[in-house]
C-alpha atoms as a PDB file:
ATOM      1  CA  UNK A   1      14.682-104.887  60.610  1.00  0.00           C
ATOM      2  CA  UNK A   2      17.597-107.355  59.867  1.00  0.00           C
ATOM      3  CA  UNK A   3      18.227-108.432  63.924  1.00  0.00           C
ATOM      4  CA  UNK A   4      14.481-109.851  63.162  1.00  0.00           C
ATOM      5  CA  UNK A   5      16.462-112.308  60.413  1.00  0.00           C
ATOM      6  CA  UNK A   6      19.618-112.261  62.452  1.00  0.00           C
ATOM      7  CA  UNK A   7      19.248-115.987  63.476  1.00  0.00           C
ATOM      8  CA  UNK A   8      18.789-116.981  59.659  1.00  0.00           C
ATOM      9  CA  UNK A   9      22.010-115.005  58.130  1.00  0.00           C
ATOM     10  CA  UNK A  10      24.017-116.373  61.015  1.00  0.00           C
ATOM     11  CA  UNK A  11      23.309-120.114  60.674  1.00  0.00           C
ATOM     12  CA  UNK A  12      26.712-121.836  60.430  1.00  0.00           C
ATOM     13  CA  UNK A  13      24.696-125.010  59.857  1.00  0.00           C
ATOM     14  CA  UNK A  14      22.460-123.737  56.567  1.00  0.00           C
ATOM     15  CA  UNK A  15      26.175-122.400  55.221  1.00  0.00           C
ATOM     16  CA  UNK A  16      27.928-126.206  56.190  1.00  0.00           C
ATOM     17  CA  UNK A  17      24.509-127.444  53.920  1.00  0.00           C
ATOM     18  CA  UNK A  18      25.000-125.051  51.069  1.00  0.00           C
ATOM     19  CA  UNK A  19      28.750-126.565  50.955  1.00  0.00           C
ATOM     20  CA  UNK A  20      28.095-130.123  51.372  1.00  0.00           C
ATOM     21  CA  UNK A  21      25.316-129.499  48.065  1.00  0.00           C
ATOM     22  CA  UNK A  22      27.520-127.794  46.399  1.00  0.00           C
ATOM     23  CA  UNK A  23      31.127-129.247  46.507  1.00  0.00           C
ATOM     24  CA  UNK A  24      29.073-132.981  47.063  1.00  0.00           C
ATOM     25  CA  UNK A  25      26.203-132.493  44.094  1.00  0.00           C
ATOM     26  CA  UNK A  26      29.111-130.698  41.118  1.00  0.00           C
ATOM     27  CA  UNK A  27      31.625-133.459  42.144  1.00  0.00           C
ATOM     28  CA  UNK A  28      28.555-136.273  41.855  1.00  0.00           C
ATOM     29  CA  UNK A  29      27.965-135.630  37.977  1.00  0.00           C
ATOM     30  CA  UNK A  30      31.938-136.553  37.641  1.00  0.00           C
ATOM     31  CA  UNK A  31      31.486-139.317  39.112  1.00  0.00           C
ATOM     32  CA  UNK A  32      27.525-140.337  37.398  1.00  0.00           C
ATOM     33  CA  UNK A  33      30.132-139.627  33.686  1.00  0.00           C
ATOM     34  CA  UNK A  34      32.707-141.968  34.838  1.00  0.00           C
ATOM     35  CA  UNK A  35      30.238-144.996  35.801  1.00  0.00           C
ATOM     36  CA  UNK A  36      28.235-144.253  33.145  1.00  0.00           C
ATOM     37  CA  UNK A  37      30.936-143.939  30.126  1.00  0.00           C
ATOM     38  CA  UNK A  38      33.669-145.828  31.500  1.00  0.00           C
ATOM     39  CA  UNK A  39      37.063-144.972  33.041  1.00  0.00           C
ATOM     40  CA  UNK A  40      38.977-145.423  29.817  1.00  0.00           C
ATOM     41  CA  UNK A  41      40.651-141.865  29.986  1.00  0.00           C
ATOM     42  CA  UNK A  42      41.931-142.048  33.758  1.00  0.00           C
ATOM     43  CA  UNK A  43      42.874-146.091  33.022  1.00  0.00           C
ATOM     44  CA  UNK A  44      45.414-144.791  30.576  1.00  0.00           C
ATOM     45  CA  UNK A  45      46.528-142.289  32.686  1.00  0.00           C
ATOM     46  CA  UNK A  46      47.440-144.764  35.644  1.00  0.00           C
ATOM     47  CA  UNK A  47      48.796-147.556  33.037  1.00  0.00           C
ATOM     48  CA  UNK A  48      50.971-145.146  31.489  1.00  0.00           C
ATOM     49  CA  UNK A  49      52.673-144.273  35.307  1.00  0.00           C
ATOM     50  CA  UNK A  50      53.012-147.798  35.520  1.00  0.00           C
ATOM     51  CA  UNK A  51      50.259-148.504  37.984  1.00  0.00           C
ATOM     52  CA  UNK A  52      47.501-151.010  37.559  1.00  0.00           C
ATOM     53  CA  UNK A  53      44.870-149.963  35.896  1.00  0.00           C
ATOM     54  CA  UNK A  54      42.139-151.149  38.499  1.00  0.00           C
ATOM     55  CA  UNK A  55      42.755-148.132  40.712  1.00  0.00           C
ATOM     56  CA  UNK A  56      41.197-146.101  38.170  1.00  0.00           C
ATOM     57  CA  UNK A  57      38.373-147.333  40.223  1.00  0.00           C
ATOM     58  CA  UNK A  58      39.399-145.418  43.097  1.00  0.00           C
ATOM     59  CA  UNK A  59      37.654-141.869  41.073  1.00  0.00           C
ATOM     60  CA  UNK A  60      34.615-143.898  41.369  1.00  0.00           C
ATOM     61  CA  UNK A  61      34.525-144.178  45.381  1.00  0.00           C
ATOM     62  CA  UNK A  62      36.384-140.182  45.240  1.00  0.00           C
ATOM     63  CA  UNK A  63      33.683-138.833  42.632  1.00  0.00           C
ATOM     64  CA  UNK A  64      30.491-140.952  43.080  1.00  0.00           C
ATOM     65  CA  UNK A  65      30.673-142.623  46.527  1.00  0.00           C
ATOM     66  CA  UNK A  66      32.398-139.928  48.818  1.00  0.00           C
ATOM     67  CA  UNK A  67      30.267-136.936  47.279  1.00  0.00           C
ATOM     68  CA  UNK A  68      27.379-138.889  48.255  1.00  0.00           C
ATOM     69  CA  UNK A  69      28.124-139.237  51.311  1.00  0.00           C
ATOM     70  CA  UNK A  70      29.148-135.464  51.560  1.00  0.00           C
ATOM     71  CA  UNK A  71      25.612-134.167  50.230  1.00  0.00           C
ATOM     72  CA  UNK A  72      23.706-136.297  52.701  1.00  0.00           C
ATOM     73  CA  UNK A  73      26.005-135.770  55.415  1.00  0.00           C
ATOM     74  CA  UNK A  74      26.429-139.356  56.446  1.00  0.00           C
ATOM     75  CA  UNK A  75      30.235-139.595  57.367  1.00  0.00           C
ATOM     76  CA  UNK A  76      31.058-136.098  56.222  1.00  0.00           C
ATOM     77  CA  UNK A  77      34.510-136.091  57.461  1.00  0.00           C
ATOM     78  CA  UNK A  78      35.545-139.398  56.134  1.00  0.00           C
ATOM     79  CA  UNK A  79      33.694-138.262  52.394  1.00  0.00           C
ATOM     80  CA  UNK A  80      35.426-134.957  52.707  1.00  0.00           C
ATOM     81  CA  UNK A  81      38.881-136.408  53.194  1.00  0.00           C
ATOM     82  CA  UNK A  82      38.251-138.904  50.703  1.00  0.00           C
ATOM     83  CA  UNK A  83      37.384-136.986  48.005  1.00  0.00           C
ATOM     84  CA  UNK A  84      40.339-134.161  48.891  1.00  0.00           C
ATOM     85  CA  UNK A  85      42.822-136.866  48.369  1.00  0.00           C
ATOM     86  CA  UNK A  86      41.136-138.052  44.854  1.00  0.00           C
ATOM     87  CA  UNK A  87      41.525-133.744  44.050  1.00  0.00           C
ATOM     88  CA  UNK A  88      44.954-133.929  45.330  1.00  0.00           C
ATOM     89  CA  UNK A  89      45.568-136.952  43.115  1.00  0.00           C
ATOM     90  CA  UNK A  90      43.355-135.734  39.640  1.00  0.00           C
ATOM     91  CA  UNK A  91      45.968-132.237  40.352  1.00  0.00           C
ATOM     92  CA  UNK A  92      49.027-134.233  40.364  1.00  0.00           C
ATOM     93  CA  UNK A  93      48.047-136.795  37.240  1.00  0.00           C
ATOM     94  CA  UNK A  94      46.469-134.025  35.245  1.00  0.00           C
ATOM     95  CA  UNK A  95      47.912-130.591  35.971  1.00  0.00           C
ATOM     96  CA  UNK A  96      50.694-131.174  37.834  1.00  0.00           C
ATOM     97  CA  UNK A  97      52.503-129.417  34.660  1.00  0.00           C
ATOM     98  CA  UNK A  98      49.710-126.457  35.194  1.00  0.00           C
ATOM     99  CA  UNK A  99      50.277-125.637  38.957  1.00  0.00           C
ATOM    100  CA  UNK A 100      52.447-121.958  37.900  1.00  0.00           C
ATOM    101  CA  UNK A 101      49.965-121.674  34.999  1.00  0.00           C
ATOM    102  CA  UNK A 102      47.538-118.706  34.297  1.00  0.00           C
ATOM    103  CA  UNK A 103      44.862-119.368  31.721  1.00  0.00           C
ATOM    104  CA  UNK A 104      45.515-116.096  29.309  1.00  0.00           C
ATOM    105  CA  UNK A 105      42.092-116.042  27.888  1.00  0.00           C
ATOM    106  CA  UNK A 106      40.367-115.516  31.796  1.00  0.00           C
ATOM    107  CA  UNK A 107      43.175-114.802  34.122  1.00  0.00           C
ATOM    108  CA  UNK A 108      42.198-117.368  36.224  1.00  0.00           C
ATOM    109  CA  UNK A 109      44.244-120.201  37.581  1.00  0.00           C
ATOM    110  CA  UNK A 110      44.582-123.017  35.232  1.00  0.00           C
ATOM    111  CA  UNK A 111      43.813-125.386  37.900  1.00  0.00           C
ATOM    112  CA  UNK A 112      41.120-123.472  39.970  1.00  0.00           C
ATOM    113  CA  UNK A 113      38.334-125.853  39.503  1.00  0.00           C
ATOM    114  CA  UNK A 114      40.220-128.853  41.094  1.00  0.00           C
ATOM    115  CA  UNK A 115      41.802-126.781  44.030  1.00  0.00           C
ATOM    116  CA  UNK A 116      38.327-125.408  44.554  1.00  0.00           C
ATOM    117  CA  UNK A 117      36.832-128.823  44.744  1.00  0.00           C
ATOM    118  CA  UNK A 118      40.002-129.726  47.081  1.00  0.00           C
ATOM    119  CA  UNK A 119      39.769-126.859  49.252  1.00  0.00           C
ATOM    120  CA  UNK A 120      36.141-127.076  50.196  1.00  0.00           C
ATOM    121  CA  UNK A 121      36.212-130.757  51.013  1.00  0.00           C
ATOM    122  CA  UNK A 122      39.079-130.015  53.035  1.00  0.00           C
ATOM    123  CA  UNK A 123      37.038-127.416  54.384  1.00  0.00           C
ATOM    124  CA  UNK A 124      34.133-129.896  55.378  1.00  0.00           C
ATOM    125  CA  UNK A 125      37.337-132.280  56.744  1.00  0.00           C
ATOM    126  CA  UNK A 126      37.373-129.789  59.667  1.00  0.00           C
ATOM    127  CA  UNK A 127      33.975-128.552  60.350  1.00  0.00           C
ATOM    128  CA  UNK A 128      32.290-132.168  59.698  1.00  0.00           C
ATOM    129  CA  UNK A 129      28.505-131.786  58.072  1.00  0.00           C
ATOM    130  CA  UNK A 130      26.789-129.322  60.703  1.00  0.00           C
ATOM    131  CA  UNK A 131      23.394-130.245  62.212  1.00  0.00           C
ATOM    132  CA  UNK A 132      21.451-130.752  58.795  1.00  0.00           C
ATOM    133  CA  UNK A 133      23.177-134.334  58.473  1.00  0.00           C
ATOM    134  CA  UNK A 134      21.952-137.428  58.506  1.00  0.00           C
ATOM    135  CA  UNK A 135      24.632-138.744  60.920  1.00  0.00           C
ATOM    136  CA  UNK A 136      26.595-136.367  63.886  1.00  0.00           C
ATOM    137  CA  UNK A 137      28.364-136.430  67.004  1.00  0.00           C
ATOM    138  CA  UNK A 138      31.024-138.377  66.252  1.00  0.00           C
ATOM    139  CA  UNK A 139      34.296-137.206  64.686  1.00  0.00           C
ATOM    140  CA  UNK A 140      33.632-139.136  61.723  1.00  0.00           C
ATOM    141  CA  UNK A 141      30.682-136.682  60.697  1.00  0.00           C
END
C-alpha cells in the first residue's frame, strides 16, 4: 500500500518547501515587528558596542527581506546565507552570555530558537530552494 505513495514521502523538493515556509514565514513576523514598531531595542544594542546605529537596519534586510526571498525561493542561497549571518549576529549581541546555558524551567537550550533559525538557513545555504522555487539552476538558488 505505501510503494503506491512512495513518490510523495520521498519528495526532497516538498521537504526543501516545508523548510523554506517554515524557517522563511516564523523569521518574516520578526522582521513585519521590527518595520512595524521600530528598531529602537536592537539600535541600543549596536550604539552601546559602539557601532552606528544605522546598521540596526541590517535585521530588516536579515528578518524581512532575506526570509522573503527564502519562502518564495527566489535567490534561496543568497536569503539563506543572509539571514544565517543576521542569526549568527542576534546570538552573539543577545546571548552570547547564554551559549553554556540550560533554561531550568524546560531543559532546553537557552538559545535554541536562534540556532534553530541559524541552522536551517544554513541548511537551505547548501541544498538551495528545490524545484518548487520561483528561480533555479543557478548556484544562487
Amino acid at each position: 500500500m505505501l510503494s503506491k505513495y512512495k513518490d510523495f514521502l520521498r519528495n526532497n523538493d516538498l521537504g526543501l518547501l516545508v523548510l523554506r515556509l517554515s524557517i522563511g514565514g516564523l523569521m518574516f513576523f520578526h522582521g513585519y515587528h521590527k518595520l512595524v514598531h521600530g528598531l529602537d531595542g536592537i539600535s541600543g544594542m549596536i550604539a552601546a558596542m559602539g557601532l552606528p546605529e544605522f546598521l540596526a537596519y541590517g535585521a530588516l534586510v536579515g528578518e524581512l527581506v532575506a526570509p522573503l526571498m527564502i519562502i518564495f525561493g527566489v535567490y534561496t542561497r543568497v536569503g539563506s546565507a543572509v539571514l544565517a549571518f543576521n542569526m549568527l549576529v542576534a546570538i552573539l549581541m543577545a546571548h552570547l552570555g547564554d551559549l553554556g546555558s540550560v533554561n531550568p524551567m524546560t531543559g532546553g537550550w537557552v538559545v535554541e530558537v536562534p540556532a534553530l533559525y541559524l541552522l536551517g538557513a544554513l541548511a537551505l545555504v547548501f541544498t538551495g530552494g528545490g524545484r518548487y522555487a520561483v528561480t533555479k539552476g543557478t548556484i544562487l538558488d
